[in-house]
Every structure is written in structure tokens, then in C-alpha cells.
N, C-alpha and C. Protein backbone atom coordinates (compact mmCIF):
# COMPACT_ATOMS: atom_id res chain seq x y z
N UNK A 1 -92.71 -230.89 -95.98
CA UNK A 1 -91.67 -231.88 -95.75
C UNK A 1 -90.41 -231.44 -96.48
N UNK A 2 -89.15 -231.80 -96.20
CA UNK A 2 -88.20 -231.17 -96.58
C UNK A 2 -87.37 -232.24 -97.96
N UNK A 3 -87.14 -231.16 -98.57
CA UNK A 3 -86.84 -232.00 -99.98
C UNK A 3 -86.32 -233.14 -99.79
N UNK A 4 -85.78 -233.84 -100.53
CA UNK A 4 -84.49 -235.05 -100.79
C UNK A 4 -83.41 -234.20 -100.63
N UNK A 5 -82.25 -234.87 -100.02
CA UNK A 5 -81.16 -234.61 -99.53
C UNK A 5 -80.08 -235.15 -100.86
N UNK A 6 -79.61 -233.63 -101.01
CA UNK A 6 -78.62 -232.89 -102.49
C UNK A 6 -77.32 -232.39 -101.39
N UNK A 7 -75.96 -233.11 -101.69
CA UNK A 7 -75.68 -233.10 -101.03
C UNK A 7 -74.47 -231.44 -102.33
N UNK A 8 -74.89 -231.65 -103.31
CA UNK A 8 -74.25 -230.66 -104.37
C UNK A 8 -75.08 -229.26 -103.99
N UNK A 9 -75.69 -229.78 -104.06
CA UNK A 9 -76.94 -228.07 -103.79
C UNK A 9 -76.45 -227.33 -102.46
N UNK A 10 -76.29 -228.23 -101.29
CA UNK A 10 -75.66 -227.85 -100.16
C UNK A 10 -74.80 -227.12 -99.95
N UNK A 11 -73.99 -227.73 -100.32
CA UNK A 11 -72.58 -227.09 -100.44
C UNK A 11 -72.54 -225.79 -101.36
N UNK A 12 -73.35 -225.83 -102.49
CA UNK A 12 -73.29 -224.35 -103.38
C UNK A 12 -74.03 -223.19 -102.29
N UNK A 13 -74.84 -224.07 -101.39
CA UNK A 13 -75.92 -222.87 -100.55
C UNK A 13 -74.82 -222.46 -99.66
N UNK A 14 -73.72 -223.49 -98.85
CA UNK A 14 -72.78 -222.72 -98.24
C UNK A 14 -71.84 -221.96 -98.76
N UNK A 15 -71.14 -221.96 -100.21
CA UNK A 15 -70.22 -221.59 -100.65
C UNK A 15 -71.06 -220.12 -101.28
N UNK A 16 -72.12 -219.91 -101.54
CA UNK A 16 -72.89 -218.74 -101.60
C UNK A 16 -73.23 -217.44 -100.29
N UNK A 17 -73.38 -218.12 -99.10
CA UNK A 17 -73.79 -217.45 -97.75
C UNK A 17 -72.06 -217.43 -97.38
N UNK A 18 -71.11 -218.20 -97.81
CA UNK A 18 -69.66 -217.44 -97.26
C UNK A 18 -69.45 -215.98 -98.15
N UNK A 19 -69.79 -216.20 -99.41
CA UNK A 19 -69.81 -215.11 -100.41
C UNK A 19 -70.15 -213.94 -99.80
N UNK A 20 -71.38 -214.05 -99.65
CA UNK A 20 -72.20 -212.69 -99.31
C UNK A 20 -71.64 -212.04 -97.94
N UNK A 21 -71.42 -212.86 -96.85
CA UNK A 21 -70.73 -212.89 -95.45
C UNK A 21 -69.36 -211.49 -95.84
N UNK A 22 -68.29 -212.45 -97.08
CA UNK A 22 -67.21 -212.16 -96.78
C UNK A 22 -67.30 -210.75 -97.73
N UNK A 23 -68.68 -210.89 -98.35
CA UNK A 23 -68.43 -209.77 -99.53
C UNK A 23 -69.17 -208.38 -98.29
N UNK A 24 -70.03 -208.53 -97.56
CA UNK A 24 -70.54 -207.50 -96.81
C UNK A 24 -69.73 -206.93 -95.84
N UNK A 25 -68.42 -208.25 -95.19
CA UNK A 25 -67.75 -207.99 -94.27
C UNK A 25 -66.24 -207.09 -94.34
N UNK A 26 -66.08 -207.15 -95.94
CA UNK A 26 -64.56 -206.91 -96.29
C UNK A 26 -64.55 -205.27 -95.81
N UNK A 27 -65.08 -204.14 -95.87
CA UNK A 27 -64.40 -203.42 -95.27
C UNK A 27 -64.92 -202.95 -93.77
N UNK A 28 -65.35 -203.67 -92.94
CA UNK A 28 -65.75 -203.49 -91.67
C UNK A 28 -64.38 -203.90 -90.49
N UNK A 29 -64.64 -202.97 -89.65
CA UNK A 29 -63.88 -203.69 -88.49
C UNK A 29 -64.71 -204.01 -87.19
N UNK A 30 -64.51 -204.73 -86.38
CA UNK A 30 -65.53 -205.43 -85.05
C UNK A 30 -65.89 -203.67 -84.58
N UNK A 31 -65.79 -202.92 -84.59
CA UNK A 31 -66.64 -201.69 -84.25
C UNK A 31 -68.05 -201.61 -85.09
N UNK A 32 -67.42 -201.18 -86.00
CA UNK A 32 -68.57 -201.01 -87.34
C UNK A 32 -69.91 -202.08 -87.57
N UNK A 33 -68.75 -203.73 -87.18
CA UNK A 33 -69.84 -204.50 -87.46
C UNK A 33 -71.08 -204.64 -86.40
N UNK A 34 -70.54 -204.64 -84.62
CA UNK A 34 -71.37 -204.44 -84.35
C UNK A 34 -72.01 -202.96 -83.84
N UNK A 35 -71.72 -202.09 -84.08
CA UNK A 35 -72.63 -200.73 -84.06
C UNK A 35 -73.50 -200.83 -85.44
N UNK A 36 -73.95 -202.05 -86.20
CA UNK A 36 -74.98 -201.72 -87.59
C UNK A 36 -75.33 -203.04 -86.85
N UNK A 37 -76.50 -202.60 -86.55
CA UNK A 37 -77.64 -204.19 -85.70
C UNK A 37 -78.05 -204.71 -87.14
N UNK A 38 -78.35 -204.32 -88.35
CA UNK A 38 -79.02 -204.77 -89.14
C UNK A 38 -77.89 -205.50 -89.83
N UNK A 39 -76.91 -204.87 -90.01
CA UNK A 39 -75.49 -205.73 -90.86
C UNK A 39 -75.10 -206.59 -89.96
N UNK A 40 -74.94 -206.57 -88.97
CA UNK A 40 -75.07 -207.65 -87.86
C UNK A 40 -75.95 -208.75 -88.24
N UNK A 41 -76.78 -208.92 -88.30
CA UNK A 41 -77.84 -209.91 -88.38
C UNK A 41 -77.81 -210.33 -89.58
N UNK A 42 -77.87 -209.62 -90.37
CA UNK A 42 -77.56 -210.29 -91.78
C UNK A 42 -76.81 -211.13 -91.98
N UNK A 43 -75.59 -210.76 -91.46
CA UNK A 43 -74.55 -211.90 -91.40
C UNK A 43 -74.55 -212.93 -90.69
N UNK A 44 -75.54 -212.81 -89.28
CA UNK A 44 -75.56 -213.47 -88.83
C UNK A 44 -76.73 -215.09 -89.14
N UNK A 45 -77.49 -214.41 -90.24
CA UNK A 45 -78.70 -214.90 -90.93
C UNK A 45 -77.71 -215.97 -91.89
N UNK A 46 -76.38 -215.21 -92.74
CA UNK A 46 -75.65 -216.03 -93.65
C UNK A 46 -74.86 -216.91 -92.71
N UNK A 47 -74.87 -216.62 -92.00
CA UNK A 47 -74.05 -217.87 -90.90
C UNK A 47 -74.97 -219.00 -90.63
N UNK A 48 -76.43 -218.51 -89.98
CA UNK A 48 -77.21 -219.68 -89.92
C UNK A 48 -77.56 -220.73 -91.07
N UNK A 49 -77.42 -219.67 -92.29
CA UNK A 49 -77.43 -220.57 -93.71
C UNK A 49 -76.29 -221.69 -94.23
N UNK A 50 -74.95 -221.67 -93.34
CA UNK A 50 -73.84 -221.89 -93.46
C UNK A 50 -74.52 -223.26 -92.38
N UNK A 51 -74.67 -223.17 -91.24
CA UNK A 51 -74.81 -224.16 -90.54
C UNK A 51 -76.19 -225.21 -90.91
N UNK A 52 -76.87 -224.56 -91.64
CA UNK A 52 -78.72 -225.79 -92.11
C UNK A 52 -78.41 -226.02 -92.98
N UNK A 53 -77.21 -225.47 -93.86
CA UNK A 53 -76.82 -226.54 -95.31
C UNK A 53 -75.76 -227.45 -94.96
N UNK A 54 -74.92 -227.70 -93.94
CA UNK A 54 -73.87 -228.07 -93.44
C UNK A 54 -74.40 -229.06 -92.77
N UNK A 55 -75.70 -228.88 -91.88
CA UNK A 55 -76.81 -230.20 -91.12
C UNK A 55 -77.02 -230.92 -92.46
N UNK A 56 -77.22 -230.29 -93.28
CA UNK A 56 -78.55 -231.05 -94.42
C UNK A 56 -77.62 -231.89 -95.12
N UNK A 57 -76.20 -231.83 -94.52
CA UNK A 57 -75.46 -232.28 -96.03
C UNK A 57 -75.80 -234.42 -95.32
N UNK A 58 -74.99 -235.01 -96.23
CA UNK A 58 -75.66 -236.40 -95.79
C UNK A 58 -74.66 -236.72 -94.86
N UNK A 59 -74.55 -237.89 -94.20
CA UNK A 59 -73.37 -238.37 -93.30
C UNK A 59 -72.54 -238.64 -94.02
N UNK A 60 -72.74 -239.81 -95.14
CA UNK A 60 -71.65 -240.01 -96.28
C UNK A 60 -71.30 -239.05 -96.78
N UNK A 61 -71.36 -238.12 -96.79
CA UNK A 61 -70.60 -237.23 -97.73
C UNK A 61 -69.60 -236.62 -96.41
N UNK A 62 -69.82 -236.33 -95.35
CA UNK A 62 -69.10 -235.58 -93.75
C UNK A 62 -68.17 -236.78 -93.24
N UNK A 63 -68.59 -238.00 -93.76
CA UNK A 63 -68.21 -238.69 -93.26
C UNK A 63 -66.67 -239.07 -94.36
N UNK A 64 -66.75 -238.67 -95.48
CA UNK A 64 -65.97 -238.42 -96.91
C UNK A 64 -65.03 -237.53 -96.71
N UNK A 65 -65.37 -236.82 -95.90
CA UNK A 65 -64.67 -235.59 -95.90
C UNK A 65 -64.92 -235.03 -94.46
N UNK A 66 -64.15 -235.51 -93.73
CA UNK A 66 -63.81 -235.08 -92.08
C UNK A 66 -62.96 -234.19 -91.74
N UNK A 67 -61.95 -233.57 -92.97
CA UNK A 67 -61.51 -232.47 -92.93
C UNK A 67 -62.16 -231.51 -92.27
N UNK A 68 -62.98 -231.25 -92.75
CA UNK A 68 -63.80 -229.89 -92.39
C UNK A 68 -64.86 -230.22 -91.18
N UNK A 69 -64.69 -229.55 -89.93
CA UNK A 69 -65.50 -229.25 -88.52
C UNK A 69 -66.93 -229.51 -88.85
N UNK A 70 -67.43 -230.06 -89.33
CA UNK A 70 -69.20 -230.17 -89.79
C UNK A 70 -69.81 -230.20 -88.63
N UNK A 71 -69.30 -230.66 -87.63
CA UNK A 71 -70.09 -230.96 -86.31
C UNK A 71 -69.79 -229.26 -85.20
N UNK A 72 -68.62 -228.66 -85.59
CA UNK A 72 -68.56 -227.59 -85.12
C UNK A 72 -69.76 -226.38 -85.68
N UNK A 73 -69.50 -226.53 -87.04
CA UNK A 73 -70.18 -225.33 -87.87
C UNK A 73 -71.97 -226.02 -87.49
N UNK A 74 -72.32 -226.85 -87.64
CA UNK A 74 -73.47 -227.26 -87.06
C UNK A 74 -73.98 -226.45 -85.78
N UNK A 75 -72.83 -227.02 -84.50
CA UNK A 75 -73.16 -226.11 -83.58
C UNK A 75 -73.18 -225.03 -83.15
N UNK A 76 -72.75 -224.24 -84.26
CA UNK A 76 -72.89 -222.86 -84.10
C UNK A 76 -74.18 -222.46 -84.67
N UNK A 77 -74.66 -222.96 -85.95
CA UNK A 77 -75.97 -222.79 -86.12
C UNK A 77 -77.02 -223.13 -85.35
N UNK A 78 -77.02 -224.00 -84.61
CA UNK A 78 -77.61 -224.43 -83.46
C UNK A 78 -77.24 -223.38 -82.15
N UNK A 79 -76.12 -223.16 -82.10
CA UNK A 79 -76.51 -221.78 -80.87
C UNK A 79 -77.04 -220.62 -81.22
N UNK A 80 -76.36 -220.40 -82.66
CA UNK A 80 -77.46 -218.77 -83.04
C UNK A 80 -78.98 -219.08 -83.11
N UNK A 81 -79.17 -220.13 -83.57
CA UNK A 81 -81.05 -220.14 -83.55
C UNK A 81 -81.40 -220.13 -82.85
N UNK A 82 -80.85 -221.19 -81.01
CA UNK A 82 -81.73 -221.50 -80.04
C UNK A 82 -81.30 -220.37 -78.79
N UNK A 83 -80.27 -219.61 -79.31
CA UNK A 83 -79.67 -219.07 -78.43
C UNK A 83 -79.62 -217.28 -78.78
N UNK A 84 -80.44 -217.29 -80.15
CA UNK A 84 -80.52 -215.91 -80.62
C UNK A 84 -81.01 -214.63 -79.71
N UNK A 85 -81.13 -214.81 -78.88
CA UNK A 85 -81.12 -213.34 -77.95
C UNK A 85 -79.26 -213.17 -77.22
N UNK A 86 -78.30 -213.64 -77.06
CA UNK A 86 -77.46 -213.77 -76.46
C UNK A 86 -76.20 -213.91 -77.63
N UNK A 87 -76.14 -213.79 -78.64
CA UNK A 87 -75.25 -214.12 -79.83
C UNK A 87 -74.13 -213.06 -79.38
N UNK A 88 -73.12 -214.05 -79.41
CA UNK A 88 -71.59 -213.20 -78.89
C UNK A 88 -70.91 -212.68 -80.07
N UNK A 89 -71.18 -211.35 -80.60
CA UNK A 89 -70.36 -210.42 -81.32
C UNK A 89 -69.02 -210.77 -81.90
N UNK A 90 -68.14 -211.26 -80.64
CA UNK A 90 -66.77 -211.67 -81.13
C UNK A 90 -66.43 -212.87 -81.56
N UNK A 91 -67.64 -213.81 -81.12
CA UNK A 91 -67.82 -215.34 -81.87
C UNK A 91 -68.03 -215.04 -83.00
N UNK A 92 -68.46 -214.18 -83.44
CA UNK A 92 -69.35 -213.98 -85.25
C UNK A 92 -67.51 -213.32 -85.64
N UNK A 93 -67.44 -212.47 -85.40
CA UNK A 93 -66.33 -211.37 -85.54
C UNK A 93 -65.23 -212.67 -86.15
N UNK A 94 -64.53 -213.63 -84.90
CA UNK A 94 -63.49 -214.47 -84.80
C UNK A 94 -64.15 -215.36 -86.66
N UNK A 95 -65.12 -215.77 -86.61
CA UNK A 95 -65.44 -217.10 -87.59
C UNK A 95 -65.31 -216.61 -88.76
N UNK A 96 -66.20 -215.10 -89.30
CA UNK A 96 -65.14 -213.86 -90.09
C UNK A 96 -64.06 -214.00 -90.29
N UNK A 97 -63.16 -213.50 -89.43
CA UNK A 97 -61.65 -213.42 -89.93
C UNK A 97 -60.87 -214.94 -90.37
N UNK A 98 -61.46 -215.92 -89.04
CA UNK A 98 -60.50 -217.25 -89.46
C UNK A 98 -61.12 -218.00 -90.03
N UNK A 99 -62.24 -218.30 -89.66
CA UNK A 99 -62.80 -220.04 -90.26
C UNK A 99 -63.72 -219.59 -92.15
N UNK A 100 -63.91 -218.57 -92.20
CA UNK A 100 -64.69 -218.52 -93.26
C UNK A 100 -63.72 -219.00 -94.73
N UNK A 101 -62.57 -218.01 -94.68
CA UNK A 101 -61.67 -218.26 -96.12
C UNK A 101 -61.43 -219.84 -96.34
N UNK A 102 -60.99 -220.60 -95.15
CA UNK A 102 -60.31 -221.66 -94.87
C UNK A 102 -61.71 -222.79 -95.76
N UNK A 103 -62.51 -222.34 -94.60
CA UNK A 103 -63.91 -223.63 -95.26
C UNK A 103 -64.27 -223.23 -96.50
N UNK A 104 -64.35 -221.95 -97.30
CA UNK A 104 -64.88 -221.48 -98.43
C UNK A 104 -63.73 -222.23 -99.64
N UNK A 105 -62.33 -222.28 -99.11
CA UNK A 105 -61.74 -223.17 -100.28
C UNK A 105 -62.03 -224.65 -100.33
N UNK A 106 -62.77 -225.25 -98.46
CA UNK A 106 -62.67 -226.36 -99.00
C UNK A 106 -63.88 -226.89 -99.59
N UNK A 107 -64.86 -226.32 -99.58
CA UNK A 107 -66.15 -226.48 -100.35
C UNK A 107 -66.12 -226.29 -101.68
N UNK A 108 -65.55 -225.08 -101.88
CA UNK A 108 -64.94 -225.13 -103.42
C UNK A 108 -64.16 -226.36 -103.75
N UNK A 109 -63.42 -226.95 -103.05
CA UNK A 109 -62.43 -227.87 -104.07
C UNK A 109 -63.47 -229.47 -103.90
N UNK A 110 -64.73 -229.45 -103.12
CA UNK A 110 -65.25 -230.07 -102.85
C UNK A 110 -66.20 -230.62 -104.09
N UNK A 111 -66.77 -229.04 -104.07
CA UNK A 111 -67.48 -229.00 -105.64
C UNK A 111 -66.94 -229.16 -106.76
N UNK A 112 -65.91 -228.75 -106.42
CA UNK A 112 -64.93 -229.19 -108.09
C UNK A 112 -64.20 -230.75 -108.48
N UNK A 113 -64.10 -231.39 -107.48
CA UNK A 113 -63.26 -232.90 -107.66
C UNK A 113 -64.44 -234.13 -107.34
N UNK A 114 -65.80 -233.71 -107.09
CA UNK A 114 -66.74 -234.66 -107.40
C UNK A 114 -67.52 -235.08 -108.41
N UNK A 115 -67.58 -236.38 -108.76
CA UNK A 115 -68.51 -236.66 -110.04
C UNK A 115 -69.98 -236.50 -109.60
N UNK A 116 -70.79 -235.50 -109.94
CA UNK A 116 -72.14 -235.28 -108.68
C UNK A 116 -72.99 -235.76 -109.49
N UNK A 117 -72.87 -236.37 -110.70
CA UNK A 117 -73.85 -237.45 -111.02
C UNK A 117 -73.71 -238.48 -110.35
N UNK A 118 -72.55 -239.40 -110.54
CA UNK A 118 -71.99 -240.53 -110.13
C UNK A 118 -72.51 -240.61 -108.37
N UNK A 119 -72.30 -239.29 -108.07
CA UNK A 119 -72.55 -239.30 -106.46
C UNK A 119 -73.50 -239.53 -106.12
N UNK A 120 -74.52 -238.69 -106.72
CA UNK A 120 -76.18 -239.06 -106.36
C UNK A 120 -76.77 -240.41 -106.54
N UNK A 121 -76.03 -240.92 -107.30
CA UNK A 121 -76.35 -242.73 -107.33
C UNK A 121 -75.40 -243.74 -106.60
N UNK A 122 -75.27 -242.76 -106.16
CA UNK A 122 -73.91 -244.20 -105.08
C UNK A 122 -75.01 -244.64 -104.65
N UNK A 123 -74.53 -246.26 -104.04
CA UNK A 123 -75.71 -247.02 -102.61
C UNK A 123 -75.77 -246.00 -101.61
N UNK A 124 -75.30 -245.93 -100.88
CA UNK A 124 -74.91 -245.10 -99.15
C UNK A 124 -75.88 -244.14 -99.70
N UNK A 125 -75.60 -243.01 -100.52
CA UNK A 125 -76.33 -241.73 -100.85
C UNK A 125 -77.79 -241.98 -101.09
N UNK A 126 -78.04 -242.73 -101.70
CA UNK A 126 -79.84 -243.36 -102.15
C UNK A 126 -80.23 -243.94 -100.58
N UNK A 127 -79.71 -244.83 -100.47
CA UNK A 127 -80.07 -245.78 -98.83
C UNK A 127 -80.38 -244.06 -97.72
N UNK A 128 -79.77 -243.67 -97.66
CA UNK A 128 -79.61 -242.34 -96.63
C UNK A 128 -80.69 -241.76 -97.12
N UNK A 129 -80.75 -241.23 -98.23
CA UNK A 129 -82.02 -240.54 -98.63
C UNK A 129 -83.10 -241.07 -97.92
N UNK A 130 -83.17 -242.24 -98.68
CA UNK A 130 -84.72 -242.74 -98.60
C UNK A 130 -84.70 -243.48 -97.04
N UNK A 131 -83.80 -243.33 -95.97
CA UNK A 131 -84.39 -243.87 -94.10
C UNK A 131 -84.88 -242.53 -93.68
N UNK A 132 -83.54 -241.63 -94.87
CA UNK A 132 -83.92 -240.52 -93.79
C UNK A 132 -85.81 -239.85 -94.62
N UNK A 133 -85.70 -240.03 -95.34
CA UNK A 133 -87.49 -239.84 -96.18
C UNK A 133 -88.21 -240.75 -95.35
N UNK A 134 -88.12 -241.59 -94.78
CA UNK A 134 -89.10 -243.25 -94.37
C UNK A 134 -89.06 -241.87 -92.41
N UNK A 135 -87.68 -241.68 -91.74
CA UNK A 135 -88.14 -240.89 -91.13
C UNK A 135 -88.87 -240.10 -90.50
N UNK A 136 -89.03 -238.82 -91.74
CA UNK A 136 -89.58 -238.13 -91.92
C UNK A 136 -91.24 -238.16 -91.43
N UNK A 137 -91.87 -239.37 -92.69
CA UNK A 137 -93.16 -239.65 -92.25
C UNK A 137 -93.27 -240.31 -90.87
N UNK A 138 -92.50 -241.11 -90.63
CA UNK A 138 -92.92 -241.43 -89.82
C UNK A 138 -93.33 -240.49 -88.33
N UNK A 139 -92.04 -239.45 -88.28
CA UNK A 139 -92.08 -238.85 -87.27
C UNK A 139 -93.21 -237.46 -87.66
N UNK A 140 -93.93 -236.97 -88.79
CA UNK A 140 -94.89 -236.83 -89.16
C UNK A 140 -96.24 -237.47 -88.42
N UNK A 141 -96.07 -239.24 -88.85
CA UNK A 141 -97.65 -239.38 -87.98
C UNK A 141 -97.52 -239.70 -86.73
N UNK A 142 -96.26 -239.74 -85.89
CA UNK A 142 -96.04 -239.54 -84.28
C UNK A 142 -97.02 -238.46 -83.92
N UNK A 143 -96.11 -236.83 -84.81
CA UNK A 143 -96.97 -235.75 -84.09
C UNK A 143 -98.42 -235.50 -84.59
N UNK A 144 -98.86 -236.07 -85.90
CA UNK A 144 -100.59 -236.18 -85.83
C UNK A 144 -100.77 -236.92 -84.55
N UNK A 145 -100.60 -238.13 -83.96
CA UNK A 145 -101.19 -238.71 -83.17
C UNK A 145 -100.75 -238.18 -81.87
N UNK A 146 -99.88 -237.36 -81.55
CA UNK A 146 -99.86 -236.60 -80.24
C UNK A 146 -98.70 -236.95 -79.61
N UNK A 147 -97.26 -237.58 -80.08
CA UNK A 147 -96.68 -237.53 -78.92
C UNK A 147 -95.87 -236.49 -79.32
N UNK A 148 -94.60 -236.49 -78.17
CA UNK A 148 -94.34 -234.95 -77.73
C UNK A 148 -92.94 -235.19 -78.62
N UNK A 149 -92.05 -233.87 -78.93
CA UNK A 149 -91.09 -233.65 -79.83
C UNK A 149 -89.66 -234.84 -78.86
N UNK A 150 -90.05 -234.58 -77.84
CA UNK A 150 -88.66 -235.60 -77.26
C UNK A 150 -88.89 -237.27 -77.67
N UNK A 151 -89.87 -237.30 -77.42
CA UNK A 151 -90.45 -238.81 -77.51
C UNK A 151 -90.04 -239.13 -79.08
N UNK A 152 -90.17 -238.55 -80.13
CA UNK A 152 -90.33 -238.75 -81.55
C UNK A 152 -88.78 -238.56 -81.89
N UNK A 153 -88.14 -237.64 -80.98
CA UNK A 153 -86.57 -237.45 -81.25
C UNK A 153 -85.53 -238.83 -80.99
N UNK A 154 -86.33 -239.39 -79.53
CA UNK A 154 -85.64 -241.17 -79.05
C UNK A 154 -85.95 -241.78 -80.21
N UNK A 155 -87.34 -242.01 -80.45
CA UNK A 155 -87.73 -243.16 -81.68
C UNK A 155 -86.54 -243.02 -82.74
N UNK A 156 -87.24 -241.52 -83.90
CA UNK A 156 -86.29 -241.45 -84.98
C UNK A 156 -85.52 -241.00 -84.85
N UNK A 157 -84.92 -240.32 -83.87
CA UNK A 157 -83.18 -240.50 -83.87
C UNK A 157 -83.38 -238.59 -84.82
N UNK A 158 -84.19 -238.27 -85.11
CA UNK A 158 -84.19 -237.20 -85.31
C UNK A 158 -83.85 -236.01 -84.64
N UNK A 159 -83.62 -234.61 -85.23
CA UNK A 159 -83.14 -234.21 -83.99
C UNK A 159 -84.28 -233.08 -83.75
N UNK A 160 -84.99 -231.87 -82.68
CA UNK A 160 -85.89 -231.13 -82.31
C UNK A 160 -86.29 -230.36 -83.53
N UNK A 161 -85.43 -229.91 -84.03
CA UNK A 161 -85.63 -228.60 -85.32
C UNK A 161 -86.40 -229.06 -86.22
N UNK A 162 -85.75 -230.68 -86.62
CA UNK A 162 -86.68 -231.28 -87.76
C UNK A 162 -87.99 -231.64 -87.56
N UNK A 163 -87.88 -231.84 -86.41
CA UNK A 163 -89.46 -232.43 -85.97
C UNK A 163 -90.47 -231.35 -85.71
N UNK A 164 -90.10 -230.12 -85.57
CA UNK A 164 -90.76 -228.70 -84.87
C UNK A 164 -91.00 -228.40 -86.52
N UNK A 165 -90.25 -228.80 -87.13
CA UNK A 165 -90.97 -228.12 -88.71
C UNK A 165 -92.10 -228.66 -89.88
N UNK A 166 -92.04 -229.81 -88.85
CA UNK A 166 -93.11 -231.15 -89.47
C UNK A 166 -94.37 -230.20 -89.74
């Protein structure tokens, strides 16, 4: 089952996978990057890490901070996983050059101007935790008892990935 939802931890897991991204990528150009299948993927591995800490973060906190595309960067992690035979080179290439610096300051200033004690005890942040924990089990003893990942996705409002990892 997947931990309690840290919405500080998150954000350090994305502001870490932009690191490594921008630190592997700095002297490549879209040739280089994709003629190395393995440096390719790697990055493309720190991208998917960029988008399951970006899902994981809470609504209150995305919802705090609407600045930043959460629902975009989501769906890109969601096309590289479900869509990983077909991953477009110049989509990875483009999010590299523009979107990485841009989101990497605002996660940084994210982490820096929150009280992340104070945060973890807000109402909203505890309440969220614990529907989305009450969730969890529940959609847990859906699939002991047999129904199918769509059926358990209507009920809890969950979405396929979470429920496929039950």
C-alpha cells in the first residue's frame, strides 16, 4: 500500500529527478540524446519520476499553487508509462530545454516559503490523507473480491495505476 501522502518529500523527489535530468542533459544536443537509447531512457525514467511525485502531491497543496501545470506534467507521465513504446524524442528534447529550469525554480521556492510542519497538520492535509488511506482499502477489498479495475475506478474515484498496484 502506498505510504501517507508527504506533500514535502514530493516535491524534494521532483526537485531531485530535475537535477539529475538537467545534470545528464547539459552537454547533449537532440542528436546525441537520442542516438544513446540508454541516456535516453534514463531521462526518460527521471521524467516519469517528475510526473508520480507531481500525481502524489495532495490536491491542497496543487490546488495552493496553480501556478505550476500539475495536470500537464501528470499527463506526460501518464503518456510515457502507458504509451512507452511510442515516446516522442522531441517531446522529451522540448520539456529539457523549456519546462524543466522554469518548474525546478518553482519547486524550489515552494520548498523554501513553506512551514512543512505547520503544513502537515493543516485540516485539508490530514482529511485528504486519511479518504485518500480509507480509499485505498477499500479499493483493496473490491479487488480481493473480484471486481474489475474500471468498476473500482467509478466507485473510488481512483484512478487505473493506483488500483493495478494494489
Amino acid at each position: 500500500m502506498r505510504e501517507p501522502l508527504k506533500d514535502r518529500e514530493r516535491l524534494e523527489h521532483i526537485l531531485n529527478a530535475i537535477d539529475v535530468i538537467l545534470d545528464k542533459s547539459q552537454n547533449l544536443t537532440y542528436e546525441s540524446l537520442t542516438a544513446d537509447k540508454v541516456q535516453f531512457g534514463g531521462i526518460v525514467y527521471y521524467t516519469l519520476i517528475i510526473g508520480e511525485a507531481a500525481y502524489n502531491l495532495t490536491k491542497v497543496f496543487k490546488r495552493k499553487y496553480p501556478t505550476t501545470n500539475w495536470t500537464e506534467i501528470e499527463r506526460m507521465r501518464h503518456n510515457l508509462v502507458h504509451g512507452y513504446y511510442n515516446v516522442d524524442p522531441e517531446i522529451v528534447w522540448s520539456v529539457i530545454q523549456n519546462d524543466l529550469h522554469p518548474l525546478r525554480q518553482q519547486v524550489s521556492r515552494y520548498l523554501a516559503e513553506i512551514d512543512w510542519d505547520a503544513w502537515e497538520k493543516t485540516e485539508f492535509v490530514i482529511k485528504e490523507s486519511a479518504v485518500h488511506k480509507n480509499l485505498i482499502q477499500t479499493a483493496e477489498r473490491m479487488k480481493n473480491r473480484g471486481y474489475d479495475t474500471e468498476e473500482i475506478c467509478k466507485i473510488t474515484g481512483l484512478n487505473r495505476d493506483e488500483i493495478e498496484r494494489l
